[in-house]
PDB file of N, CA and C in Angstrom:
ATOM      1  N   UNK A   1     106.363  88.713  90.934  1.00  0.00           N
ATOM      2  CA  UNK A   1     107.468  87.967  90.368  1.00  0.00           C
ATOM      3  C   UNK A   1     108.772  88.567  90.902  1.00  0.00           C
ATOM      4  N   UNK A   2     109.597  87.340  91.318  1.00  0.00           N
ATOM      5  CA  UNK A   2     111.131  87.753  91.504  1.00  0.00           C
ATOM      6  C   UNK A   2     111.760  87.651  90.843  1.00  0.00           C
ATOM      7  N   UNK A   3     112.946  88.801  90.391  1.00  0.00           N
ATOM      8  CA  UNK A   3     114.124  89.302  89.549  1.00  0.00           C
ATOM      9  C   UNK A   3     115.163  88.677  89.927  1.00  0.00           C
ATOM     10  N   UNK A   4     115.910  87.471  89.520  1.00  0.00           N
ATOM     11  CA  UNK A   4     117.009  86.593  90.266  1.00  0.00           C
ATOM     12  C   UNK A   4     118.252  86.964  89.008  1.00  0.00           C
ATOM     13  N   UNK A   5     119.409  87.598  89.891  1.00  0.00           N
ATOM     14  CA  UNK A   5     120.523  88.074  88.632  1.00  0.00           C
ATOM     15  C   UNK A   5     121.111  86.703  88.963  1.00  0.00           C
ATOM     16  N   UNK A   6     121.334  86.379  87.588  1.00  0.00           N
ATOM     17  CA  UNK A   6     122.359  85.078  87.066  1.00  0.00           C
ATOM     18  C   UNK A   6     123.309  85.369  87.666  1.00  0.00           C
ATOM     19  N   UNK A   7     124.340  86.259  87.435  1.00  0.00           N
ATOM     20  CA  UNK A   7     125.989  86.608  87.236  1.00  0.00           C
ATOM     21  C   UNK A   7     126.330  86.128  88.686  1.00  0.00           C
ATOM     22  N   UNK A   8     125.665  87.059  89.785  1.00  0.00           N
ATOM     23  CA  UNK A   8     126.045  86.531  91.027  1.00  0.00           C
ATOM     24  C   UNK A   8     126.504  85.250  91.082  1.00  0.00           C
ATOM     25  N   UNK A   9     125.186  84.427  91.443  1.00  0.00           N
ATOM     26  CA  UNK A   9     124.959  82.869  91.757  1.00  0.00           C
ATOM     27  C   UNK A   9     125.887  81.592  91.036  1.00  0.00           C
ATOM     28  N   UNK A  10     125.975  82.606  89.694  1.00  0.00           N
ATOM     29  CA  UNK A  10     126.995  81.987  88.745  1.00  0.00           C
ATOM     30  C   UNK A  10     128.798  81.814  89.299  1.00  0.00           C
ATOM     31  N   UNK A  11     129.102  82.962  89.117  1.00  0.00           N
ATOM     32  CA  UNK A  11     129.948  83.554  89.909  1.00  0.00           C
ATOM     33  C   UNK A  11     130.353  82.493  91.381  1.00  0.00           C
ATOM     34  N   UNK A  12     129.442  82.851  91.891  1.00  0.00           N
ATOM     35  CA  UNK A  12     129.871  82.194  93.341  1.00  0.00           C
ATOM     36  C   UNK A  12     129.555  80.668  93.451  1.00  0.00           C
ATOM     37  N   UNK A  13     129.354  80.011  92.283  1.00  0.00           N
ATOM     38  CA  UNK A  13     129.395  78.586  91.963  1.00  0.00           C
ATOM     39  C   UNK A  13     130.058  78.301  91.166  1.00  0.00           C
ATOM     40  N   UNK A  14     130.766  78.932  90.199  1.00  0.00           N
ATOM     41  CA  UNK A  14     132.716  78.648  89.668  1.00  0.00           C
ATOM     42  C   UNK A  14     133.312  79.178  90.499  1.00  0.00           C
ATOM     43  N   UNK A  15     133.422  79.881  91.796  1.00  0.00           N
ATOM     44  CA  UNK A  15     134.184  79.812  92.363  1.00  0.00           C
ATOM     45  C   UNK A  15     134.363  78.802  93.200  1.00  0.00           C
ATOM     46  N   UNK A  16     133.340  78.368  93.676  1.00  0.00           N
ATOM     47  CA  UNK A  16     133.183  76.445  94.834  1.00  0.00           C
ATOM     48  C   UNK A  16     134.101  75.909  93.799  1.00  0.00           C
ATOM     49  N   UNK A  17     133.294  75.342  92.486  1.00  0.00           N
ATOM     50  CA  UNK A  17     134.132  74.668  91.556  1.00  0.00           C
ATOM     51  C   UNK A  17     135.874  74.603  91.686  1.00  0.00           C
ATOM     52  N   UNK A  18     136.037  76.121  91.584  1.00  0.00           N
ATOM     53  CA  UNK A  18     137.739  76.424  91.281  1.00  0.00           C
ATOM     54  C   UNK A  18     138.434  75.743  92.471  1.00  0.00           C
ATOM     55  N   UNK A  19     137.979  76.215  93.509  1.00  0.00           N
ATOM     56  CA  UNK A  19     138.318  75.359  94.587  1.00  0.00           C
ATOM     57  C   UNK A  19     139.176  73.907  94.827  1.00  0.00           C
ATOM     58  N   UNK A  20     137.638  73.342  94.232  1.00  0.00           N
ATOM     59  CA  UNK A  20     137.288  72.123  94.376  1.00  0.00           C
ATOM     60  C   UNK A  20     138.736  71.494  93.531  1.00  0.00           C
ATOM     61  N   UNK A  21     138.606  72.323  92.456  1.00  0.00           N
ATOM     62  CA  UNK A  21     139.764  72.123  91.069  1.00  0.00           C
ATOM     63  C   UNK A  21     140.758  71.848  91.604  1.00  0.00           C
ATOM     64  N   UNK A  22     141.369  72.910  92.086  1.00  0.00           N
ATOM     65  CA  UNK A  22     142.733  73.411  92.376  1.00  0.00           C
ATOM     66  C   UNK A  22     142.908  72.539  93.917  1.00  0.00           C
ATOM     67  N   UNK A  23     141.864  71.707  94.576  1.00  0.00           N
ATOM     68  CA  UNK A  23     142.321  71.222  95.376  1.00  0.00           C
ATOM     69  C   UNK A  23     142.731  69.146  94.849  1.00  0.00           C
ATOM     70  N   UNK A  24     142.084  69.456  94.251  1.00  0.00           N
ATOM     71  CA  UNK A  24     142.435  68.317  93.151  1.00  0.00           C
ATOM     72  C   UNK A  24     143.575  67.921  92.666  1.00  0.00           C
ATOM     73  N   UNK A  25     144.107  69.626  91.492  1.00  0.00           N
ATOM     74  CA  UNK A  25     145.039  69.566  91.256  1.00  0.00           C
ATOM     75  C   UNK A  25     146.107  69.111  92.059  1.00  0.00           C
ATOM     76  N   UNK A  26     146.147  69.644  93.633  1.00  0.00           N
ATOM     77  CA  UNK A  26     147.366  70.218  94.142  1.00  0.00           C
ATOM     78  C   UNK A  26     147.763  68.220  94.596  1.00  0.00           C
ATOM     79  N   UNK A  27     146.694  67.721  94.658  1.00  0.00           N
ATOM     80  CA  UNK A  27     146.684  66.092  95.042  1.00  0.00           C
ATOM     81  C   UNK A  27     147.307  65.308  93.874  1.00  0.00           C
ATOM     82  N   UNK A  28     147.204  66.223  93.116  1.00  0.00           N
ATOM     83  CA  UNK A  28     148.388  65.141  91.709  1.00  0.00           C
ATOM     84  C   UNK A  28     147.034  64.917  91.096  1.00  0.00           C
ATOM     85  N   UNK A  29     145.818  65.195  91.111  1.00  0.00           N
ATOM     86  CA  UNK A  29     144.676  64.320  90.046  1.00  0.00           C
ATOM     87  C   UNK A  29     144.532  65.447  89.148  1.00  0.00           C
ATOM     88  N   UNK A  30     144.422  65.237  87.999  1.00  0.00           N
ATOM     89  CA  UNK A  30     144.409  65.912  86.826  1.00  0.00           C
ATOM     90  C   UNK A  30     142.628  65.390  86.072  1.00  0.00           C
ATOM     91  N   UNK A  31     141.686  66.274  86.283  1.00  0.00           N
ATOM     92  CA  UNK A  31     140.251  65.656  85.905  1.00  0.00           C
ATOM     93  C   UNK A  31     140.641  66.241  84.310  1.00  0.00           C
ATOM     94  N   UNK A  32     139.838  65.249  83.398  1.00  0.00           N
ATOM     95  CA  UNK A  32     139.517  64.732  82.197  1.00  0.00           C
ATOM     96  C   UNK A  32     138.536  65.003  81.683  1.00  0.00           C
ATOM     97  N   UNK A  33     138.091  65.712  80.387  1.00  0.00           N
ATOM     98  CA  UNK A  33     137.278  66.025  80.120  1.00  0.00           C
ATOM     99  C   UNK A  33     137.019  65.834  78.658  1.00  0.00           C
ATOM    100  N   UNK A  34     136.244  64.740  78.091  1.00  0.00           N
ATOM    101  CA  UNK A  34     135.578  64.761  76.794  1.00  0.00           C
ATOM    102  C   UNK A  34     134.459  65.357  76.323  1.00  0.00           C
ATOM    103  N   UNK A  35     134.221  65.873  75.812  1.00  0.00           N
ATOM    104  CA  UNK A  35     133.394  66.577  74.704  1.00  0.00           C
ATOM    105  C   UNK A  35     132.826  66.250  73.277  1.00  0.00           C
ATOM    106  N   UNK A  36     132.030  65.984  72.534  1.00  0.00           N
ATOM    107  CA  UNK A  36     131.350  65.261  71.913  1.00  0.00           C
ATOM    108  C   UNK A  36     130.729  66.162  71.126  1.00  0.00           C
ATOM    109  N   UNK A  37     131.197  66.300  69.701  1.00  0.00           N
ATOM    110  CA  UNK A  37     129.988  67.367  68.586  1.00  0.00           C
ATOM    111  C   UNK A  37     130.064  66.625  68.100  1.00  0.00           C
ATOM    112  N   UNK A  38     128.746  66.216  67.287  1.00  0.00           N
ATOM    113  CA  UNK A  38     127.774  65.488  66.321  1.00  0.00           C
ATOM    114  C   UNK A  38     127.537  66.447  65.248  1.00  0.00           C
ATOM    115  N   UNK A  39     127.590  66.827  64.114  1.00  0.00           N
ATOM    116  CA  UNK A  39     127.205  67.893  63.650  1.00  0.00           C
ATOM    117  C   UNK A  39     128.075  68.928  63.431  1.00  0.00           C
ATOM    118  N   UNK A  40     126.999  69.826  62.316  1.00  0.00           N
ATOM    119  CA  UNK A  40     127.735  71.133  62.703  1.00  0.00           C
ATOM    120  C   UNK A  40     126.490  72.381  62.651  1.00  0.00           C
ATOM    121  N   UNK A  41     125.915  71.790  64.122  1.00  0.00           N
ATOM    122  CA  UNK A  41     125.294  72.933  64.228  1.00  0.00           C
ATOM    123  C   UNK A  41     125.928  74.062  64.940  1.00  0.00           C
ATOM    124  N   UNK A  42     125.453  75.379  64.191  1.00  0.00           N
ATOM    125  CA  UNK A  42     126.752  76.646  64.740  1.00  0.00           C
ATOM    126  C   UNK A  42     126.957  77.092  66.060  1.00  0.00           C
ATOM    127  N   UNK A  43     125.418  77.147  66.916  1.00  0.00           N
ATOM    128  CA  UNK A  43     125.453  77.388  68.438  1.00  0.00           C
ATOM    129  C   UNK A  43     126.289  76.132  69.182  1.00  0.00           C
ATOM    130  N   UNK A  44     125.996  74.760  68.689  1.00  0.00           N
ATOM    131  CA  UNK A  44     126.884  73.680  69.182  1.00  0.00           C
ATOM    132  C   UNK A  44     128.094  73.932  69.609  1.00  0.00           C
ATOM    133  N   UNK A  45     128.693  74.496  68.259  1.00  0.00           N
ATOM    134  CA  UNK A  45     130.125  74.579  68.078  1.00  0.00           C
ATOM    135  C   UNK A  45     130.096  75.782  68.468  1.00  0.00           C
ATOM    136  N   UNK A  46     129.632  76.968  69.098  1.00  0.00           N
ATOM    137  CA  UNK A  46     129.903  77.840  69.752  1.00  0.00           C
ATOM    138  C   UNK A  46     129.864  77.618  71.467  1.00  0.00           C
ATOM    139  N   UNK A  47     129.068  76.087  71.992  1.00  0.00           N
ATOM    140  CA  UNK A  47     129.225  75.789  73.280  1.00  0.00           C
ATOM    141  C   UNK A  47     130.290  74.752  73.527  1.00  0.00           C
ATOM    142  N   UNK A  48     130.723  74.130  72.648  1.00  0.00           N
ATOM    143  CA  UNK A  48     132.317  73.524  72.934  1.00  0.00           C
ATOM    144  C   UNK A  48     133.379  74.365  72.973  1.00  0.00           C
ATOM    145  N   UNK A  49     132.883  75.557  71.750  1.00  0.00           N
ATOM    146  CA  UNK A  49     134.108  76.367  72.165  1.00  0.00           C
ATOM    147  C   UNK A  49     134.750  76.713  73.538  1.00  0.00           C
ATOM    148  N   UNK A  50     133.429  77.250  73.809  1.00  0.00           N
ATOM    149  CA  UNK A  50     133.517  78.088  75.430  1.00  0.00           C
ATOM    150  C   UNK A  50     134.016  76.779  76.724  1.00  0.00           C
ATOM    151  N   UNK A  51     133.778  75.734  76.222  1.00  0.00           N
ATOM    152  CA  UNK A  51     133.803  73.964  77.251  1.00  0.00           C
ATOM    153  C   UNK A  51     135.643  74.209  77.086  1.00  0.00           C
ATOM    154  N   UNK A  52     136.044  74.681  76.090  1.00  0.00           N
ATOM    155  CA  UNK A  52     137.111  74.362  75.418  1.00  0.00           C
ATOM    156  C   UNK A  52     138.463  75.079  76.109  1.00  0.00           C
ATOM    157  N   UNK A  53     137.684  76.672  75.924  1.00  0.00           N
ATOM    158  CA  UNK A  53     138.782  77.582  76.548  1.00  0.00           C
ATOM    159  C   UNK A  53     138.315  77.522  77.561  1.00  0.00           C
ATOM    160  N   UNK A  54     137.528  77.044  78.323  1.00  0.00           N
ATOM    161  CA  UNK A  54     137.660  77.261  80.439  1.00  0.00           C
ATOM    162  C   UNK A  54     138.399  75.789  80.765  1.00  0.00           C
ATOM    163  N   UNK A  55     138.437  74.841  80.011  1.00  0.00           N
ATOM    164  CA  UNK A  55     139.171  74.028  80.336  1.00  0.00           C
ATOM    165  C   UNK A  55     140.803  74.271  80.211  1.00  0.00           C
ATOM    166  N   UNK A  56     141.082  74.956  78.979  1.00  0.00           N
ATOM    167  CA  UNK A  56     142.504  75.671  78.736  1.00  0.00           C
ATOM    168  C   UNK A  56     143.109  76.262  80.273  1.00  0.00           C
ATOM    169  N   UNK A  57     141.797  77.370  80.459  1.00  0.00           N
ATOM    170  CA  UNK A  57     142.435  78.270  81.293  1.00  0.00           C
ATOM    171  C   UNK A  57     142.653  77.413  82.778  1.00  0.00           C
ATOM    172  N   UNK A  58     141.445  76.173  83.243  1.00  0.00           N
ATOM    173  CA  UNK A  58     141.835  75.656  84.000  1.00  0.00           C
ATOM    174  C   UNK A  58     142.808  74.890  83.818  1.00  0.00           C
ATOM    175  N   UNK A  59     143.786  74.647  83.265  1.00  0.00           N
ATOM    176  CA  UNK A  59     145.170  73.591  82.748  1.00  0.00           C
ATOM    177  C   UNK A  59     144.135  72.577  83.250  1.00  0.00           C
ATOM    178  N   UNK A  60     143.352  72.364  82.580  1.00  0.00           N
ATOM    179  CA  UNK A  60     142.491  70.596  82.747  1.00  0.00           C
ATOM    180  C   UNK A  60     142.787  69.920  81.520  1.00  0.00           C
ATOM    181  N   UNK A  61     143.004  68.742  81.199  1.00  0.00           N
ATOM    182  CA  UNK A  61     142.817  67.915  80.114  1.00  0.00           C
ATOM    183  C   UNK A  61     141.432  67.899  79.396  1.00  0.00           C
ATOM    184  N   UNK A  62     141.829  68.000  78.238  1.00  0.00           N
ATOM    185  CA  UNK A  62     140.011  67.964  77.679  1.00  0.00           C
ATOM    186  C   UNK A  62     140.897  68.012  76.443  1.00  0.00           C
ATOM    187  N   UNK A  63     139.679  66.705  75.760  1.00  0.00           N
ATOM    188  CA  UNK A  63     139.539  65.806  74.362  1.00  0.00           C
ATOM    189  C   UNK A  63     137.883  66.472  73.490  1.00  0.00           C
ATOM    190  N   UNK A  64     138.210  66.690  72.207  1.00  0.00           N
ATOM    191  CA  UNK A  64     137.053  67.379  71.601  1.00  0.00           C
ATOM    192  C   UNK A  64     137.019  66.217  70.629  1.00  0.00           C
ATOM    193  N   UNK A  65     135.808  65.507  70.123  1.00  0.00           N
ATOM    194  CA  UNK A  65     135.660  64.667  68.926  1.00  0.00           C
ATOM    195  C   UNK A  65     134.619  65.573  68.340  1.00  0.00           C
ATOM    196  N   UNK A  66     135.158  65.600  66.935  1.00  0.00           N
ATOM    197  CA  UNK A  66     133.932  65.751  66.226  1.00  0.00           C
ATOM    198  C   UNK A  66     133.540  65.251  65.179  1.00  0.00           C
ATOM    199  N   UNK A  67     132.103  64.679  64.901  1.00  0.00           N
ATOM    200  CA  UNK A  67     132.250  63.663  64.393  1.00  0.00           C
ATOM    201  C   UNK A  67     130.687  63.986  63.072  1.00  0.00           C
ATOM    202  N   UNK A  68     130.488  63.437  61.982  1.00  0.00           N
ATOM    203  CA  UNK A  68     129.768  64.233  60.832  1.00  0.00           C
ATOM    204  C   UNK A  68     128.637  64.122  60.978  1.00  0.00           C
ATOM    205  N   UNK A  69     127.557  64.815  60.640  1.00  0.00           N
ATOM    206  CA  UNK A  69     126.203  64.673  61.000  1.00  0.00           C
ATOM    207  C   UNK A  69     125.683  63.472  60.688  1.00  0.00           C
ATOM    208  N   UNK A  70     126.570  62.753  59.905  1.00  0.00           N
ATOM    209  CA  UNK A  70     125.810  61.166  58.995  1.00  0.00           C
ATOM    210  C   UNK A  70     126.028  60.375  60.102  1.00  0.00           C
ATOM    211  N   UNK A  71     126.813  60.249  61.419  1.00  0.00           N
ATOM    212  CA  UNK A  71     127.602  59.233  62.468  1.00  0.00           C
ATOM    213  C   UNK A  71     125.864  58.412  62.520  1.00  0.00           C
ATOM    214  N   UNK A  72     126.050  57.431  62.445  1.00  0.00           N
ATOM    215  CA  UNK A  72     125.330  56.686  62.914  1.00  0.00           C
ATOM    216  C   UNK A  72     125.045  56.434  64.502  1.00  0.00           C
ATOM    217  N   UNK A  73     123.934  55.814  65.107  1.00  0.00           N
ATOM    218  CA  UNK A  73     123.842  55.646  66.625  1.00  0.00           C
ATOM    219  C   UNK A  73     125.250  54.400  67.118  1.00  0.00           C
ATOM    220  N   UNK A  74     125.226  53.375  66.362  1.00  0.00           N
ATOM    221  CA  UNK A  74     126.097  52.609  66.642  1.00  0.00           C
ATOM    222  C   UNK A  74     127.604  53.336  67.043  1.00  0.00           C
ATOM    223  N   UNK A  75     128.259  53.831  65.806  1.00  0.00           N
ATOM    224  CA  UNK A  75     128.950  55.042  65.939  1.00  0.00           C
ATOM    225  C   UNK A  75     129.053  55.344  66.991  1.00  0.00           C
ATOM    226  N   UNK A  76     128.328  56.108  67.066  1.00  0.00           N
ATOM    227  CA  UNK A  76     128.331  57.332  68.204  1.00  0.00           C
ATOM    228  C   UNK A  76     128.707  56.412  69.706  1.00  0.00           C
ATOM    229  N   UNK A  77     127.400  55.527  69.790  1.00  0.00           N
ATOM    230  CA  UNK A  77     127.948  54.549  70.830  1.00  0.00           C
ATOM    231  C   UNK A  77     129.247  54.394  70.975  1.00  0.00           C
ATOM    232  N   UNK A  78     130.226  53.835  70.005  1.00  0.00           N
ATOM    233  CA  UNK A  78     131.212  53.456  69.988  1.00  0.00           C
ATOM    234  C   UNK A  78     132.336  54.372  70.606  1.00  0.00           C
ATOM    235  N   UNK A  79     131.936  55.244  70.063  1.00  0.00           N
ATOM    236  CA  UNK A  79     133.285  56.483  70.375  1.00  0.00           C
ATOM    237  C   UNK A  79     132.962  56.591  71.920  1.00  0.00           C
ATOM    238  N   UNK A  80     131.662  56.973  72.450  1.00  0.00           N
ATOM    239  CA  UNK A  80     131.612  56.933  73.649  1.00  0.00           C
ATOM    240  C   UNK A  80     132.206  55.471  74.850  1.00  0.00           C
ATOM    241  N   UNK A  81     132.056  54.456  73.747  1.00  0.00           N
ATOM    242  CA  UNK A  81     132.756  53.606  74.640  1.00  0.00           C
ATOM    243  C   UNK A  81     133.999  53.587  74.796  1.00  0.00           C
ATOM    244  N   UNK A  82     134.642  53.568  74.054  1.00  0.00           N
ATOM    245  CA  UNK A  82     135.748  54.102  74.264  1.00  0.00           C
ATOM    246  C   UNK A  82     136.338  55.140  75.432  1.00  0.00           C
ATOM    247  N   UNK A  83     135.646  56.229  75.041  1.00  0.00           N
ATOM    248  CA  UNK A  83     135.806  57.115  76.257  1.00  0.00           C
ATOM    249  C   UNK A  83     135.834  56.851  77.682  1.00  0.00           C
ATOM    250  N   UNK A  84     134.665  56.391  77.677  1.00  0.00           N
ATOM    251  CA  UNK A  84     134.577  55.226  78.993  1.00  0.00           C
ATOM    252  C   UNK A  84     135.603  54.499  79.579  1.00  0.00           C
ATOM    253  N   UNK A  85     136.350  54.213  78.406  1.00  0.00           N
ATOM    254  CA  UNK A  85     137.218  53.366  78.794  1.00  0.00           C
ATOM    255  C   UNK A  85     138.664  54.001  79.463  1.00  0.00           C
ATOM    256  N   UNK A  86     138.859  55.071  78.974  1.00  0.00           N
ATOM    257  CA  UNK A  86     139.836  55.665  78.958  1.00  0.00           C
ATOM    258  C   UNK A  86     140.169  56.541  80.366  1.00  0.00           C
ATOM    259  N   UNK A  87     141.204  56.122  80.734  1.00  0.00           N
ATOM    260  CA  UNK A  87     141.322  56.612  82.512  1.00  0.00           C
ATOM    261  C   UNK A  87     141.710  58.455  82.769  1.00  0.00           C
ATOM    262  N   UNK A  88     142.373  58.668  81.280  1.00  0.00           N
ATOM    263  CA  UNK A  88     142.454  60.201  81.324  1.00  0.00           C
ATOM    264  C   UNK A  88     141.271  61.402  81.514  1.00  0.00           C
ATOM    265  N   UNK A  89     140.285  60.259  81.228  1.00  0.00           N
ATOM    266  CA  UNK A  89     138.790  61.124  80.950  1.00  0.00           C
ATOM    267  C   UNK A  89     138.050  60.755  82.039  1.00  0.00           C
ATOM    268  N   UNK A  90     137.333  61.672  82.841  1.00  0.00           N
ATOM    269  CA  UNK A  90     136.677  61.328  83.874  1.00  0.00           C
ATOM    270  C   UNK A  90     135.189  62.089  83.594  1.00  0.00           C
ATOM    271  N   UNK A  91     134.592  62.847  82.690  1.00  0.00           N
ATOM    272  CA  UNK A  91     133.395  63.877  82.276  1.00  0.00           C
ATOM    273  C   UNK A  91     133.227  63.261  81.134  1.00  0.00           C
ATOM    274  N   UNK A  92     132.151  62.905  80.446  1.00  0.00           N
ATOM    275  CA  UNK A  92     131.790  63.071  78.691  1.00  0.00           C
ATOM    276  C   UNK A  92     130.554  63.689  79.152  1.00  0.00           C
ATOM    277  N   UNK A  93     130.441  65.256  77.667  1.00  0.00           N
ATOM    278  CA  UNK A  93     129.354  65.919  77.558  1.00  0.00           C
ATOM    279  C   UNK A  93     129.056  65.410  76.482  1.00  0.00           C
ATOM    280  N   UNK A  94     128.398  65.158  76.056  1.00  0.00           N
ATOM    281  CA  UNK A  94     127.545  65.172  74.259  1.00  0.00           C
ATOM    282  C   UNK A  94     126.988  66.282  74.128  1.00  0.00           C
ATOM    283  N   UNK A  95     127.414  67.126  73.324  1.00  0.00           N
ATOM    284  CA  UNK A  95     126.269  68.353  73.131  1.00  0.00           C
ATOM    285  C   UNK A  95     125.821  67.709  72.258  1.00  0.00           C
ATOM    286  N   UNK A  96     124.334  68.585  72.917  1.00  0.00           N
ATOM    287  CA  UNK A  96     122.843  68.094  72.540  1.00  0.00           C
ATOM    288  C   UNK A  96     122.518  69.594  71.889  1.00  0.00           C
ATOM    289  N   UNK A  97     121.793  69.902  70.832  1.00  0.00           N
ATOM    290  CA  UNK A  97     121.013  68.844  70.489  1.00  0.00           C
ATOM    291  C   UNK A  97     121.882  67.522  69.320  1.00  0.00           C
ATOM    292  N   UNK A  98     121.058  66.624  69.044  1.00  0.00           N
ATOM    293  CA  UNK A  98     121.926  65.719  67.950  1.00  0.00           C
ATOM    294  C   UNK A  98     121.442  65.683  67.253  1.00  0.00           C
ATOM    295  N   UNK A  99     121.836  65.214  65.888  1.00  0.00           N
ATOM    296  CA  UNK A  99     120.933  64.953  64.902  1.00  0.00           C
ATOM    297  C   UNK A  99     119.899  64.543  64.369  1.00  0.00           C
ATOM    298  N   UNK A 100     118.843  64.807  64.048  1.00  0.00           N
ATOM    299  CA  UNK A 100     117.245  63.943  64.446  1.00  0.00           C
ATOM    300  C   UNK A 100     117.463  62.637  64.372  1.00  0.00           C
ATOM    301  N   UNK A 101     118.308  62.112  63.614  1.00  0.00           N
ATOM    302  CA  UNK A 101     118.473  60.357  63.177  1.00  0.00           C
ATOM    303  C   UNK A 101     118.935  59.856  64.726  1.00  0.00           C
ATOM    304  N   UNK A 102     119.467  60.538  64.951  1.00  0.00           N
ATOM    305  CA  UNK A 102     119.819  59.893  66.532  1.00  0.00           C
ATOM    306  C   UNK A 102     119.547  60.044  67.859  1.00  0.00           C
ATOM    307  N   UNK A 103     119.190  59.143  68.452  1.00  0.00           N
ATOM    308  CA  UNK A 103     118.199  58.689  69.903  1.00  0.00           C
ATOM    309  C   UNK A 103     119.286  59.211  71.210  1.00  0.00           C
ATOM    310  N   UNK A 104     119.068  60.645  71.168  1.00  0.00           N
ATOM    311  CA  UNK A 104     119.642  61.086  72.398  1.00  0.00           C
ATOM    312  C   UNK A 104     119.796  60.830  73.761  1.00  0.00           C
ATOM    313  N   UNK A 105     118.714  60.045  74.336  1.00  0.00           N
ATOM    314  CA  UNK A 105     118.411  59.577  75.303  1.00  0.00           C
ATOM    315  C   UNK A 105     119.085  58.113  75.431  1.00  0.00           C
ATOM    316  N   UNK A 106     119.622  57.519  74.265  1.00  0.00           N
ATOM    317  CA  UNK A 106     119.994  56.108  74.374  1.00  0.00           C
ATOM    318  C   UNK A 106     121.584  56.364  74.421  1.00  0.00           C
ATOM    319  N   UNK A 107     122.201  57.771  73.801  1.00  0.00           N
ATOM    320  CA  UNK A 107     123.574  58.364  73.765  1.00  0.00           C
ATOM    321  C   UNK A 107     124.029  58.246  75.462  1.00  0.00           C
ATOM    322  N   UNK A 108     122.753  58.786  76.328  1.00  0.00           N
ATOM    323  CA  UNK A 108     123.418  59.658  77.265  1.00  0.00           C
ATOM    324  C   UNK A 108     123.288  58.215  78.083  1.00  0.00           C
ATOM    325  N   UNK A 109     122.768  57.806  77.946  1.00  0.00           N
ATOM    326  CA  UNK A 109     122.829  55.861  78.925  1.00  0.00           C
ATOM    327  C   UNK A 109     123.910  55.404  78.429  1.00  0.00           C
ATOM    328  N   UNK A 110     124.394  55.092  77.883  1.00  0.00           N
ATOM    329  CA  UNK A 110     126.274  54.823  77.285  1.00  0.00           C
ATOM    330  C   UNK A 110     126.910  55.562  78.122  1.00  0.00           C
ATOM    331  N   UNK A 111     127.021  56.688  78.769  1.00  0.00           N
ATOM    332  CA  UNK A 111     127.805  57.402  79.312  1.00  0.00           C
ATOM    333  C   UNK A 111     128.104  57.275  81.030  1.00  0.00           C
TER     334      UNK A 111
END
């Protein structure tokens, strides 16, 4: 078995990214980023956090909804359409997992 360190590979694939960013930026495009909690499960809301502040630090736009564990699928649809719609936003994540009542796989086809 091979020992593969994360940090490297990691590392040297936010840096392509930053790049990529900052060559973006410098073109006047400002990328968009929505984010999606369902819930309040605690690791959830500990991986938007982190979605939250690297978007800060990249001066990127980024929108957080959060919305109550009762949201219905319709719901949920909805907000995502919206998003869709919206030209500031160019990413929607849904963190997953969702609430058992709701059909994750039918979330991420809306998107």
């Amino acid at each position: 078995m091979k020992l593969i360190e994360g940090t490297p590979i990691a590392e040297a694939v936010y840096g392509e990214c930053l790049e990529s960013f900052e060559e973006l930026k410098s073109a006047g495009f400002l990328p968009g980023l929505a984010v999606v909690l369902v819930g309040e499960d605690p690791a959830s809301r500990a991986y938007v956090g982190s979605k939250e502040k690297k978007c800060q630090e990249l001066g990127m736009h980024s929108v957080k909804i959060e919305l109550p564990a009762e949201t219905n699928q319709e719901e949920l649809h909805q907000v995502i359409l919206e998003l869709n719609g919206d030209e500031a936003i160019h990413g929607i994540l849904v963190q997953l997992p969702l609430p058992k009542h709701l059909d994750e796989d039918a979330v991420i086809l809306k998107i």
